[in-house]
N, C-alpha and C. Protein backbone atom coordinates (compact mmCIF):
# COMPACT_ATOMS: atom_id res chain seq x y z
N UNK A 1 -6.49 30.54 -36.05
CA UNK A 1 -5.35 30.17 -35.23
C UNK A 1 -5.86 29.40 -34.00
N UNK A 2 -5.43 28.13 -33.78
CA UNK A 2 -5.87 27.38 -32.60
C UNK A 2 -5.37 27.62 -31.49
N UNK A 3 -6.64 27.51 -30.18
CA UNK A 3 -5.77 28.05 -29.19
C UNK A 3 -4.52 27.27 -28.44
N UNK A 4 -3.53 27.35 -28.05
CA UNK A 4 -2.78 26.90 -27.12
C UNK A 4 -3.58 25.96 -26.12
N UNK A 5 -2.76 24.76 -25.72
CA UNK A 5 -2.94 23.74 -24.53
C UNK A 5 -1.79 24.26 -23.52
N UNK A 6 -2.40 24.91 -22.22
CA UNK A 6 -1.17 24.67 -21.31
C UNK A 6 -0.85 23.81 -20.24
N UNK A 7 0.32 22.94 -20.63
CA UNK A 7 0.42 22.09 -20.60
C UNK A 7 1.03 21.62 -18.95
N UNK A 8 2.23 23.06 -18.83
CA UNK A 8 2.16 23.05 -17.20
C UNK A 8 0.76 23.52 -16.36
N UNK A 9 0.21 23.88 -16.74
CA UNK A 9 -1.13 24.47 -16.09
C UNK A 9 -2.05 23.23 -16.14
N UNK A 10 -1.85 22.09 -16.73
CA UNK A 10 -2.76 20.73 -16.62
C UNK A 10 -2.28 19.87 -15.72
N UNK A 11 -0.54 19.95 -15.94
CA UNK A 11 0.01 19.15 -14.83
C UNK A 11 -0.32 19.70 -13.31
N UNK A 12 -0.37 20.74 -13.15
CA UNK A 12 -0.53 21.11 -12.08
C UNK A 12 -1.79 20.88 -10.86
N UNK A 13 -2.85 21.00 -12.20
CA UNK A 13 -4.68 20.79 -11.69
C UNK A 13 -4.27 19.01 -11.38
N UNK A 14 -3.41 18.34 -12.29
CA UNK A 14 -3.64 16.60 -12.20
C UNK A 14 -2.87 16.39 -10.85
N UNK A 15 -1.68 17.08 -10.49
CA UNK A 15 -0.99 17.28 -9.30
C UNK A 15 -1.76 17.30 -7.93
N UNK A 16 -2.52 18.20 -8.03
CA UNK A 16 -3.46 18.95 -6.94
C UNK A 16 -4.53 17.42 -6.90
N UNK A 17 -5.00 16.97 -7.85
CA UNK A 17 -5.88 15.84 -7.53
C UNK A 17 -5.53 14.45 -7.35
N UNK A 18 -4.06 14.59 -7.28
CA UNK A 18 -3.41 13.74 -6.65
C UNK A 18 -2.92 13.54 -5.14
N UNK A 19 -2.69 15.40 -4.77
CA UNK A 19 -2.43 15.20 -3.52
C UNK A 19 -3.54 15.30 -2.73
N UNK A 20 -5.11 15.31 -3.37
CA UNK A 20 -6.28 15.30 -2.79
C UNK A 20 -6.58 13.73 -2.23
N UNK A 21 -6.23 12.67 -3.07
CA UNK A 21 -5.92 11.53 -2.83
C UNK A 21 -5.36 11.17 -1.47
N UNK A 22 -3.88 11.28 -2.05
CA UNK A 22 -2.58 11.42 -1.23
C UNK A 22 -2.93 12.20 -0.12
N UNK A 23 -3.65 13.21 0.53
CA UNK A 23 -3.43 13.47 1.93
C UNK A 23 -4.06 12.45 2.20
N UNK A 24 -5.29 12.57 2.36
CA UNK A 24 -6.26 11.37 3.14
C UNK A 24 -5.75 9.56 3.15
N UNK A 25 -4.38 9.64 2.44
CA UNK A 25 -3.69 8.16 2.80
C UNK A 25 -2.74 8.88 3.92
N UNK A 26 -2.29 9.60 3.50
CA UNK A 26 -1.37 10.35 4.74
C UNK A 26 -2.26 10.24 5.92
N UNK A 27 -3.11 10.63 6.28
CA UNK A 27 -3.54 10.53 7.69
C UNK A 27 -3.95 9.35 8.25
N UNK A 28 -4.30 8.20 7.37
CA UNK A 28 -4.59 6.69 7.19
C UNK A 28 -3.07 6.35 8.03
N UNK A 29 -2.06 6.57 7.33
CA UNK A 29 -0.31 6.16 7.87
C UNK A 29 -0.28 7.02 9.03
N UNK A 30 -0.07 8.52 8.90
CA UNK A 30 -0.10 8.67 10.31
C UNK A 30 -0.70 8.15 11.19
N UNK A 31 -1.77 7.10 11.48
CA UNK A 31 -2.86 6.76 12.76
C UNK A 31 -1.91 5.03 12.41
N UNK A 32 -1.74 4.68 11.86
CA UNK A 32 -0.81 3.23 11.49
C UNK A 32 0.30 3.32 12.02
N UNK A 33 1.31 4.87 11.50
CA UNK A 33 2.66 4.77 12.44
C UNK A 33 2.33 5.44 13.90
N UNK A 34 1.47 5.77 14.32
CA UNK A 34 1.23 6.02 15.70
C UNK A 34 1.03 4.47 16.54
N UNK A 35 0.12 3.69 16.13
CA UNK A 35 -0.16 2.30 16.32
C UNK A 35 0.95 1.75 16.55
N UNK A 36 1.98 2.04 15.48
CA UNK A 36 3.20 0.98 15.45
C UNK A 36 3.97 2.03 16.95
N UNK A 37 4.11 2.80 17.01
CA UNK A 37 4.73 3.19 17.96
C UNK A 37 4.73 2.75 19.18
N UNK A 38 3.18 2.92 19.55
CA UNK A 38 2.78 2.71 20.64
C UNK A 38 2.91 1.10 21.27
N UNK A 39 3.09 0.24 19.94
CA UNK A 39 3.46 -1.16 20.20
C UNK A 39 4.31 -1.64 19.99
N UNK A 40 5.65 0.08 20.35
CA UNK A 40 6.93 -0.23 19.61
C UNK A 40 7.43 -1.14 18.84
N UNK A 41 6.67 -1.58 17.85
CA UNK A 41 7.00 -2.26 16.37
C UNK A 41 7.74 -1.69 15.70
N UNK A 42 9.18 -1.42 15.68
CA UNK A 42 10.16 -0.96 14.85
C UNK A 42 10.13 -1.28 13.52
N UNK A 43 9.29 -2.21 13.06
CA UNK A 43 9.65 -2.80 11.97
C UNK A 43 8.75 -2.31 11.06
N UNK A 44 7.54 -2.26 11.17
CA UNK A 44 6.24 -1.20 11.21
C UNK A 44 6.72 -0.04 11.17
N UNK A 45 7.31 0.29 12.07
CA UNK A 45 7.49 2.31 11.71
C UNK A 45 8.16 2.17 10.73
N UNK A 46 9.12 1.50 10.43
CA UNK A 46 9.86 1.89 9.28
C UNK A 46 9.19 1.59 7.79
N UNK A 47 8.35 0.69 7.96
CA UNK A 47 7.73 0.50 6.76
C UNK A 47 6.55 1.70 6.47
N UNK A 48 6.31 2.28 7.40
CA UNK A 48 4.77 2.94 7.72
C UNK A 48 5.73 4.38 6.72
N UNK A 49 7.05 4.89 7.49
CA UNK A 49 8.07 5.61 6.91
C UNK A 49 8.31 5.69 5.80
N UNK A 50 8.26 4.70 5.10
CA UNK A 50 8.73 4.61 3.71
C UNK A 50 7.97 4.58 2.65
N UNK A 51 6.28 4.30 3.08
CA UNK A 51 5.04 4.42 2.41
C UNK A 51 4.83 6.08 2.59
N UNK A 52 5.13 6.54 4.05
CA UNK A 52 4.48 7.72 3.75
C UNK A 52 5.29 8.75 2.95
N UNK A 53 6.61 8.36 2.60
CA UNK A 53 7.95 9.46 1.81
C UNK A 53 7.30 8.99 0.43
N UNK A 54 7.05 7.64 0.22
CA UNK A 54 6.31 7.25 -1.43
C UNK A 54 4.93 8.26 -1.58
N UNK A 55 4.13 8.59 -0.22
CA UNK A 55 3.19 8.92 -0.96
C UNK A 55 3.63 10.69 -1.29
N UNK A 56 4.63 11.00 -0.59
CA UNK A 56 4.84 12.95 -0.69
C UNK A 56 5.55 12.66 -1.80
N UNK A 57 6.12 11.70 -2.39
CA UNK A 57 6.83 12.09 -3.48
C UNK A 57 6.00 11.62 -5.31
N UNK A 58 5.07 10.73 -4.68
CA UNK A 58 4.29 11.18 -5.75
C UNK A 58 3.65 11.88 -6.90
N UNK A 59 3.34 12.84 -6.26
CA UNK A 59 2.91 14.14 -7.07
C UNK A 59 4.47 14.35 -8.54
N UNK A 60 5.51 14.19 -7.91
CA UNK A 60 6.64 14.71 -8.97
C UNK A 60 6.63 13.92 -9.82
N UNK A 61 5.98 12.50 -10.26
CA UNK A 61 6.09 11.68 -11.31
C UNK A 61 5.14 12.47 -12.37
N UNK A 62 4.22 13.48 -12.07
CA UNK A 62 3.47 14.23 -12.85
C UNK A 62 4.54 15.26 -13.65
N UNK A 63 5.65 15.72 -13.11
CA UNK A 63 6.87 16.66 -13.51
C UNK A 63 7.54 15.70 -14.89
N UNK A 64 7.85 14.80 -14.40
CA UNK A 64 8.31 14.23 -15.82
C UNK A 64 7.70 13.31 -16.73
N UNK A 65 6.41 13.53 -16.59
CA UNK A 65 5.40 13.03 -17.44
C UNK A 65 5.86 13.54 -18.88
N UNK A 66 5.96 13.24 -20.06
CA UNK A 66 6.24 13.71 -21.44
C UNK A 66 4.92 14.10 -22.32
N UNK A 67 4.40 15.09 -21.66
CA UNK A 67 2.42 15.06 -22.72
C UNK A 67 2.82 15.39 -23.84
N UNK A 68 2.32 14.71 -24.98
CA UNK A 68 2.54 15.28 -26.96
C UNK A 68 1.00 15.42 -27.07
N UNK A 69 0.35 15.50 -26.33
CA UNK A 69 -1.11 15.56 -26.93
C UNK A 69 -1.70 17.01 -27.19
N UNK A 70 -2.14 16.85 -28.32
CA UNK A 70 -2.45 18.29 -29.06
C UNK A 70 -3.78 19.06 -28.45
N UNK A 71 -4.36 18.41 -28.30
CA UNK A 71 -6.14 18.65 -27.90
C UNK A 71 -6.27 18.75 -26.16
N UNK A 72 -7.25 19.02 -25.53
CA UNK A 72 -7.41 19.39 -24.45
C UNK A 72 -7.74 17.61 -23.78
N UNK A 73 -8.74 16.77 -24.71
CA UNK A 73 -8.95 15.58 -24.33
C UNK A 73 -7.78 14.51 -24.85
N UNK A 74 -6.59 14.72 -25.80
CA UNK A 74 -5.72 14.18 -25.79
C UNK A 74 -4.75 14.15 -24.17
N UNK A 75 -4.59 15.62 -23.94
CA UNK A 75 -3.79 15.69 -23.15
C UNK A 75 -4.41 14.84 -21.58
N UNK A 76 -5.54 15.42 -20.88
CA UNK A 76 -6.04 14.59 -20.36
C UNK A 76 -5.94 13.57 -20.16
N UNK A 77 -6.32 12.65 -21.08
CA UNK A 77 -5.75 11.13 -21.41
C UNK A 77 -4.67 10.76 -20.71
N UNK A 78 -3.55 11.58 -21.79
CA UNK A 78 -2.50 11.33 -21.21
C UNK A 78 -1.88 11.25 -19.55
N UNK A 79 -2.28 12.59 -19.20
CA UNK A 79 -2.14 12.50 -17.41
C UNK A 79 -2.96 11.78 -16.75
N UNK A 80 -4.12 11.25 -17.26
CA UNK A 80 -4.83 10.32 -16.22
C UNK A 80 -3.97 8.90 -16.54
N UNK A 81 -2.99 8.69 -17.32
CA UNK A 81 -1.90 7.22 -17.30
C UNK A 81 -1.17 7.60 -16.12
N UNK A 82 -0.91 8.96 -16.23
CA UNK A 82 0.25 9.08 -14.59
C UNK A 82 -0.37 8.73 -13.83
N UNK A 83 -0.84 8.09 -12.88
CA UNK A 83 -1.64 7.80 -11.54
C UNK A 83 -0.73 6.55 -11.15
N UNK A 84 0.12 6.67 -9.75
CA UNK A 84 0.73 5.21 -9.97
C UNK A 84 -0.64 4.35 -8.75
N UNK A 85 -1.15 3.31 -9.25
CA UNK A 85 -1.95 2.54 -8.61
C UNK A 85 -1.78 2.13 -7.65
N UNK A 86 -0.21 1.39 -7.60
CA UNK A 86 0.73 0.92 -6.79
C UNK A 86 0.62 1.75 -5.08
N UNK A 87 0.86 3.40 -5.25
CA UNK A 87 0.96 3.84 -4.34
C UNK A 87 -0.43 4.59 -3.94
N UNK A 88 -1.36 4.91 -4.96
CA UNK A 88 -2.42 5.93 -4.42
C UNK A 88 -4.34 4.84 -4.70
N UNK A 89 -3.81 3.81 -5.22
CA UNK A 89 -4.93 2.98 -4.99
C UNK A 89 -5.18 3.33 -6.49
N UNK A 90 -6.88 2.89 -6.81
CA UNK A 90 -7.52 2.78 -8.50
C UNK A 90 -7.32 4.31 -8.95
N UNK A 91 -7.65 4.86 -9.95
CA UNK A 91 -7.52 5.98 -10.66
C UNK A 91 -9.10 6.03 -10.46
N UNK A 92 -9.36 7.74 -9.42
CA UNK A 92 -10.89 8.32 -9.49
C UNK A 92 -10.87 8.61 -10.88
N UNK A 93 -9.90 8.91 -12.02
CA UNK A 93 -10.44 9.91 -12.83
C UNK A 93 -10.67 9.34 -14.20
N UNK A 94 -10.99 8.10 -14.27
CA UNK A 94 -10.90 6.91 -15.18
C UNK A 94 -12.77 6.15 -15.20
């Protein structure tokens, strides 16, 4: 009998090494929207705002990820495609 893949228990570890990413851009934006403040650039905070709500909401694109992969290195696979590039830079896990 083969063992079980758990599958929320993978999303979760790929989660966690996402928001390992994701803080250290967070504190990158926080020292950017402080900048913009201080040179009351309104236009800047709001953008600085809307990068940093993209990067906390990140992690949940791992929630509706669809994994079918049977094997421990199938599944893998699969969650290292969730990484959006766009918002957290290259994929470490590639």
């Amino acid at each position: 009998m083969p063992i079980g893949i758990d599958v929320n228990k993978a999303k979760e570890i790929h989660k966690d090494k996402i928001r390992d990413v994701r803080n250290s851009l967070l504190q990158e934006k926080d020292v950017e929207y402080m900048r913009a403040l201080e040179a009351n650039d309104t236009q800047k905070v709001s953008e600085v705002v809307a990068e940093k709500q993209a990067l906390r909401d990140v992690p949940t694109i791992v929630d509706g990820a669809q994994i079918s992969g049977a094997t421990v290195q199938e599944v893998t696979n699969e969650l290292k495609q969730v990484w959006d590039e766009t918002i957290l830079g290259p994929n470490p896990l590639v």
